[in-house]
N, C-alpha and C. Protein backbone atom coordinates (compact mmCIF):
# COMPACT_ATOMS: atom_id res chain seq x y z
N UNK A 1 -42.98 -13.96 -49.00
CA UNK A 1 -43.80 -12.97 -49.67
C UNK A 1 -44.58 -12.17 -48.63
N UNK A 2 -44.83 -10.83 -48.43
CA UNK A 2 -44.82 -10.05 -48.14
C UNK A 2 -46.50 -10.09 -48.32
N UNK A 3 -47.82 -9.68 -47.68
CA UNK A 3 -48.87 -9.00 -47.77
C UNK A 3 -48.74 -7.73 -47.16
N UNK A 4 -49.20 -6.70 -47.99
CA UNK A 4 -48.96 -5.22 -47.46
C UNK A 4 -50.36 -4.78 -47.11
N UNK A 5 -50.05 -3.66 -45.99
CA UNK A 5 -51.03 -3.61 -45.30
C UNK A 5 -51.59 -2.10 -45.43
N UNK A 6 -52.68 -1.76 -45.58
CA UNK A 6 -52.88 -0.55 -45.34
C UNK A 6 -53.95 -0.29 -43.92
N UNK A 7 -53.31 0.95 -43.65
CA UNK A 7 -54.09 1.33 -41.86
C UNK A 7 -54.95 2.36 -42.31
N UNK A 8 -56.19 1.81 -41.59
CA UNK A 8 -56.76 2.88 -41.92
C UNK A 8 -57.76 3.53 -40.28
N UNK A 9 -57.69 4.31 -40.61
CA UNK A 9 -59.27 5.06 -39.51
C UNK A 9 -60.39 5.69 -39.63
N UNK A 10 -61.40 5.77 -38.80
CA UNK A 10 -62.59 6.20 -38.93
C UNK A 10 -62.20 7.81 -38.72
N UNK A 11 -62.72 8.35 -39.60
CA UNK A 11 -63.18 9.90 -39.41
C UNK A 11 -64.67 10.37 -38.62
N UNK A 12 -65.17 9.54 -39.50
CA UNK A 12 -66.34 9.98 -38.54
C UNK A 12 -67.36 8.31 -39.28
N UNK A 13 -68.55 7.90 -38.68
CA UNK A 13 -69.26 6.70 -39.01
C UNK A 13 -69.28 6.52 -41.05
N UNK A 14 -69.53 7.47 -41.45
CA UNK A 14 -69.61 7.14 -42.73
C UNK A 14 -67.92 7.18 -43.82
N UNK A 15 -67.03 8.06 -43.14
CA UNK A 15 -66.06 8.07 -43.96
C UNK A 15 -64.44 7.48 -43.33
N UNK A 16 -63.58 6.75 -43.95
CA UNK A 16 -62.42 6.57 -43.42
C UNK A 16 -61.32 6.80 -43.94
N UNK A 17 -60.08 7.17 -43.67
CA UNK A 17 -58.89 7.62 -44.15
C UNK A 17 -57.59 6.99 -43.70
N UNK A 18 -56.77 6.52 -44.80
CA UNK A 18 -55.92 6.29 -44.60
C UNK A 18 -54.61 6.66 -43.64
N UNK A 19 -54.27 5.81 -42.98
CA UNK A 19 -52.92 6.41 -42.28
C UNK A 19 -52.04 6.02 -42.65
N UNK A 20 -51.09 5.19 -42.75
CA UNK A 20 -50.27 4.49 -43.56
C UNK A 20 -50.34 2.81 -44.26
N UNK A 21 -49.05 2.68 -44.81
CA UNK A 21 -48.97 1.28 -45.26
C UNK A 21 -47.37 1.09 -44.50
N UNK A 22 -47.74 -0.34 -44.25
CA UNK A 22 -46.45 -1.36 -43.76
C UNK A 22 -46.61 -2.50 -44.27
N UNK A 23 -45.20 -3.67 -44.27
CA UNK A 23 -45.62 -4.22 -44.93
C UNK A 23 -45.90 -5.48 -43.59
N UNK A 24 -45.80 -5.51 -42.91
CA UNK A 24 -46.34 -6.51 -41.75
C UNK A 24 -46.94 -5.62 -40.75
N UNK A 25 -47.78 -6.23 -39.92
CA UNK A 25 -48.66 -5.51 -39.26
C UNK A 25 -48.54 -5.43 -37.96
N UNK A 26 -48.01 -4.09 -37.91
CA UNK A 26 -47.44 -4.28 -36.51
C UNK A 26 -48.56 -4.03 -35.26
N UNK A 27 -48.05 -4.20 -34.16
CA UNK A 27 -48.86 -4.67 -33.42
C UNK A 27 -49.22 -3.26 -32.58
N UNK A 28 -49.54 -2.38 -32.80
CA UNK A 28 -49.89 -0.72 -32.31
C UNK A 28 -51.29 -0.75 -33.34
N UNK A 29 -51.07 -1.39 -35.13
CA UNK A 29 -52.33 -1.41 -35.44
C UNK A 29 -53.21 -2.15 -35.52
N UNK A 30 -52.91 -3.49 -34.92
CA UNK A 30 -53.76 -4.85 -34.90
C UNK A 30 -55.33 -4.43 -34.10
N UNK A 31 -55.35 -3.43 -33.53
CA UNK A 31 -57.04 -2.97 -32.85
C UNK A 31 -57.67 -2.32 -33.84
N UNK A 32 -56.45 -1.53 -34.99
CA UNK A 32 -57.18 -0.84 -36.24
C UNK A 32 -58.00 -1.92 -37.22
N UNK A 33 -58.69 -1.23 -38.43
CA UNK A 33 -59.28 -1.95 -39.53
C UNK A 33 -57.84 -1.49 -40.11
N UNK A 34 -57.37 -2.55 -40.90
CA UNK A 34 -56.62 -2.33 -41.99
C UNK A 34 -57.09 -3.42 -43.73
N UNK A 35 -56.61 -2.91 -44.61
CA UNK A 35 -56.42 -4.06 -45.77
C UNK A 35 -55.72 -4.40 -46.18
N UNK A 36 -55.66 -5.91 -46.44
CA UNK A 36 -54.06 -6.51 -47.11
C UNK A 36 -54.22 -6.25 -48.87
N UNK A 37 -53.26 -6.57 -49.54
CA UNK A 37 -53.17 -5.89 -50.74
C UNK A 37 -51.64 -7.22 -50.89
N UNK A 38 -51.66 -7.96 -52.88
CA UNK A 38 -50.83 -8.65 -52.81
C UNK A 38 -49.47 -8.22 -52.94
N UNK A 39 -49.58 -7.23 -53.65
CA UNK A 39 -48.11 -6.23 -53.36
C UNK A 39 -48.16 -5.13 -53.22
N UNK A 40 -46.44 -4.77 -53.57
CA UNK A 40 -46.48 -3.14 -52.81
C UNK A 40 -46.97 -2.47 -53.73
N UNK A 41 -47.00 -2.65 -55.08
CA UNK A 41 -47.38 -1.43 -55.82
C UNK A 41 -48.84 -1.76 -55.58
N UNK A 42 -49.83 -2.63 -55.50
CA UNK A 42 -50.99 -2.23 -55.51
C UNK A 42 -51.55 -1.36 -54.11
N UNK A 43 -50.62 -1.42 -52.50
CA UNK A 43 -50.83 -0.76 -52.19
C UNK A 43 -50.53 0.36 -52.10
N UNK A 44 -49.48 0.61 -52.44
CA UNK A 44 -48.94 2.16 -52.65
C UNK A 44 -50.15 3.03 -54.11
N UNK A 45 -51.01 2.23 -55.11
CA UNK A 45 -51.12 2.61 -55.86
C UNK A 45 -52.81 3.04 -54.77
N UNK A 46 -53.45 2.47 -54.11
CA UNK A 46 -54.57 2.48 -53.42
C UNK A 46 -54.37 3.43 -52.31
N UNK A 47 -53.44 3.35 -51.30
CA UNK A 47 -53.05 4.56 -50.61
C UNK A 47 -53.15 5.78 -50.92
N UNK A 48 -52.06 6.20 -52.32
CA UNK A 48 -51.64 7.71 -52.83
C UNK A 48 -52.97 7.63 -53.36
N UNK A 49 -53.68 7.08 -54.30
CA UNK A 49 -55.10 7.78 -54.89
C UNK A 49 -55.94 7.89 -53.78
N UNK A 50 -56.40 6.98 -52.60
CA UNK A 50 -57.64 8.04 -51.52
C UNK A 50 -57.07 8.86 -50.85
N UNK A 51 -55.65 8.66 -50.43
CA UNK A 51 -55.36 10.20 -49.78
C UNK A 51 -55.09 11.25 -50.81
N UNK A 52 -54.87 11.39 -51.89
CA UNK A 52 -55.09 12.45 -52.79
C UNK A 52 -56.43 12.96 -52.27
N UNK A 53 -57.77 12.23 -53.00
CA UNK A 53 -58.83 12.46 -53.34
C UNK A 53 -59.45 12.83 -51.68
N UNK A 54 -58.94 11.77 -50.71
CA UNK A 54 -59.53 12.31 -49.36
C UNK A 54 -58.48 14.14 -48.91
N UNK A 55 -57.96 14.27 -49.01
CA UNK A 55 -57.59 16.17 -49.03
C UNK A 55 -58.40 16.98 -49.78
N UNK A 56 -58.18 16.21 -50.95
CA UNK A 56 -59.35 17.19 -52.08
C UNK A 56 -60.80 17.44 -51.42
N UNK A 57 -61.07 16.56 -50.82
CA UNK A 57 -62.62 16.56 -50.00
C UNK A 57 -62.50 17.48 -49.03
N UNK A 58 -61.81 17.08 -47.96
CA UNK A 58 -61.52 17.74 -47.12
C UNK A 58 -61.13 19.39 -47.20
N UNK A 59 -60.34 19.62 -48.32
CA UNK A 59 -60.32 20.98 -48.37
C UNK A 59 -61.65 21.63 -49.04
N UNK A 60 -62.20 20.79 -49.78
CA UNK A 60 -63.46 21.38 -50.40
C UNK A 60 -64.61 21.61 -49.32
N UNK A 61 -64.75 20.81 -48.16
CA UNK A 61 -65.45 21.25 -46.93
C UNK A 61 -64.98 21.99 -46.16
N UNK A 62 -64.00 22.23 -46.38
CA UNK A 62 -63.23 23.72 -44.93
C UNK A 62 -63.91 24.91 -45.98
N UNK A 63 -63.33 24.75 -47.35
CA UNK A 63 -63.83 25.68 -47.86
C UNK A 63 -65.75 26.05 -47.80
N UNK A 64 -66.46 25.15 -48.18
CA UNK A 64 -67.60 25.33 -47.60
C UNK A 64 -68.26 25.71 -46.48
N UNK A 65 -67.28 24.88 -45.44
CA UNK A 65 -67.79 25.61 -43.82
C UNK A 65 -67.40 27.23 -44.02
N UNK A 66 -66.26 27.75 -44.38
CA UNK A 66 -65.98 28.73 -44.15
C UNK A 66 -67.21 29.50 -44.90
N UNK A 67 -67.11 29.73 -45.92
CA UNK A 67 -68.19 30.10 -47.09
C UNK A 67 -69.88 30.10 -46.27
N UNK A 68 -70.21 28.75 -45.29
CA UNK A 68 -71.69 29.44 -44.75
C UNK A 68 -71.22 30.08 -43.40
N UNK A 69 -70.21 29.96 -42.93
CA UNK A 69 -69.51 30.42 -41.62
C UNK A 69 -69.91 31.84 -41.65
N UNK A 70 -69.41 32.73 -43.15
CA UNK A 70 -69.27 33.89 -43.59
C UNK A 70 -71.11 34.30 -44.03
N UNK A 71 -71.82 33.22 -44.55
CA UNK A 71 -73.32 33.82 -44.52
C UNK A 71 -73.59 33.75 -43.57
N UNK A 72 -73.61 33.30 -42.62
CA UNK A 72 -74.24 33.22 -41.45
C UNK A 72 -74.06 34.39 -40.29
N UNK A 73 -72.53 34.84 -40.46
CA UNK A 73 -72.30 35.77 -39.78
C UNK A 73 -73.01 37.14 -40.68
N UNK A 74 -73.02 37.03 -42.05
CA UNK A 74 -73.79 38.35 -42.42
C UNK A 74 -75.42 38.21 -42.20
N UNK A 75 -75.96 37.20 -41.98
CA UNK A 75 -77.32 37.09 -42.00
C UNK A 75 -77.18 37.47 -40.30
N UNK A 76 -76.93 37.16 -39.43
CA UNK A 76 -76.55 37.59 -38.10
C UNK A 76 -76.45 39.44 -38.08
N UNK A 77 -75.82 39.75 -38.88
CA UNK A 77 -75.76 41.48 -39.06
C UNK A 77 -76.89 42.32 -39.62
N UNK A 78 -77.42 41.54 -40.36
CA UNK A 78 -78.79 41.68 -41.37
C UNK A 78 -79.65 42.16 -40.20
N UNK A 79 -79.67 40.77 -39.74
CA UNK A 79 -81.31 40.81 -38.06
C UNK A 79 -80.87 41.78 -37.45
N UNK A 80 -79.56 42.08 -36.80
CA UNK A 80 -79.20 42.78 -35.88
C UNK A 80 -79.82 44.06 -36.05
N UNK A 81 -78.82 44.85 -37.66
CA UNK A 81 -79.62 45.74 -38.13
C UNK A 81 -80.57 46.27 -38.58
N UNK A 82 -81.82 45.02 -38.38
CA UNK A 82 -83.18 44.90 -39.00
C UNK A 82 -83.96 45.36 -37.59
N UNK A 83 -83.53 44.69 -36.57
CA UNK A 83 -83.85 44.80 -35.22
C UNK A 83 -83.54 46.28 -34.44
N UNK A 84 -82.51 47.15 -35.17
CA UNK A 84 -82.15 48.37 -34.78
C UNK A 84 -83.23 49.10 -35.60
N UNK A 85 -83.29 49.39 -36.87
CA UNK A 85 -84.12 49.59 -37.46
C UNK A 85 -85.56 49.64 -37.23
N UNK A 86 -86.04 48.71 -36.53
CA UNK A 86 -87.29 48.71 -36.40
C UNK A 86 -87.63 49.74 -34.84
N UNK A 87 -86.12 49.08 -33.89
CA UNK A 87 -86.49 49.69 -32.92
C UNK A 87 -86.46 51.67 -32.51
N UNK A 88 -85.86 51.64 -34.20
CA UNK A 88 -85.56 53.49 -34.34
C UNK A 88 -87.19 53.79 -34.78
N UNK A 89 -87.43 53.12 -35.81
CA UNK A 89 -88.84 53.50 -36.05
C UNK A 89 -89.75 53.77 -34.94
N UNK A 90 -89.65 52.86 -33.93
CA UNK A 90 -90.87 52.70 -33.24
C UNK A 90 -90.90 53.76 -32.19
């Protein structure tokens, strides 16, 4: 009988993501954290749902960075032209 393994890695201190499943643990990931699981469908069923949900995240923060990426560069144009402005007045 078989314990299946899932690999996983750190993204950053608070979040981690899956890399794959095998079903013995080979020895490239024995320095990784992984979890055993009693069969394959429970890990295949634990795998496909956080890497779903971990993309969904992930694209929802690219989208966000981009989104203040884009205020930031107009608040940057704002001063610039606030700073021209003042210096025409004066």
């Amino acid at each position: 009988m078989f314990l299946w393994n899932l690999v996983f890695t750190y993204l950053c201190l608070l979040t981690q993501m899956y890399d794959e499943f095998c079903p013995i643990l080979l020895n490239q990931f024995k320095s990784r954290d992984y979890t055993k699981f009693e069969t394959f469908d429970a890990a295949l069923d634990e795998f496909y749902s956080k890497i779903e949900s971990q993309r969904s995240e992930q694209q929802q923060k690219a989208k966000e960075n981009t989104a203040a990426q884009k205020l930031n560069k107009i608040r940057q144009d704002q001063v610039g032209t606030l700073a021209q402005t003042d210096n025409t007045l004066l």
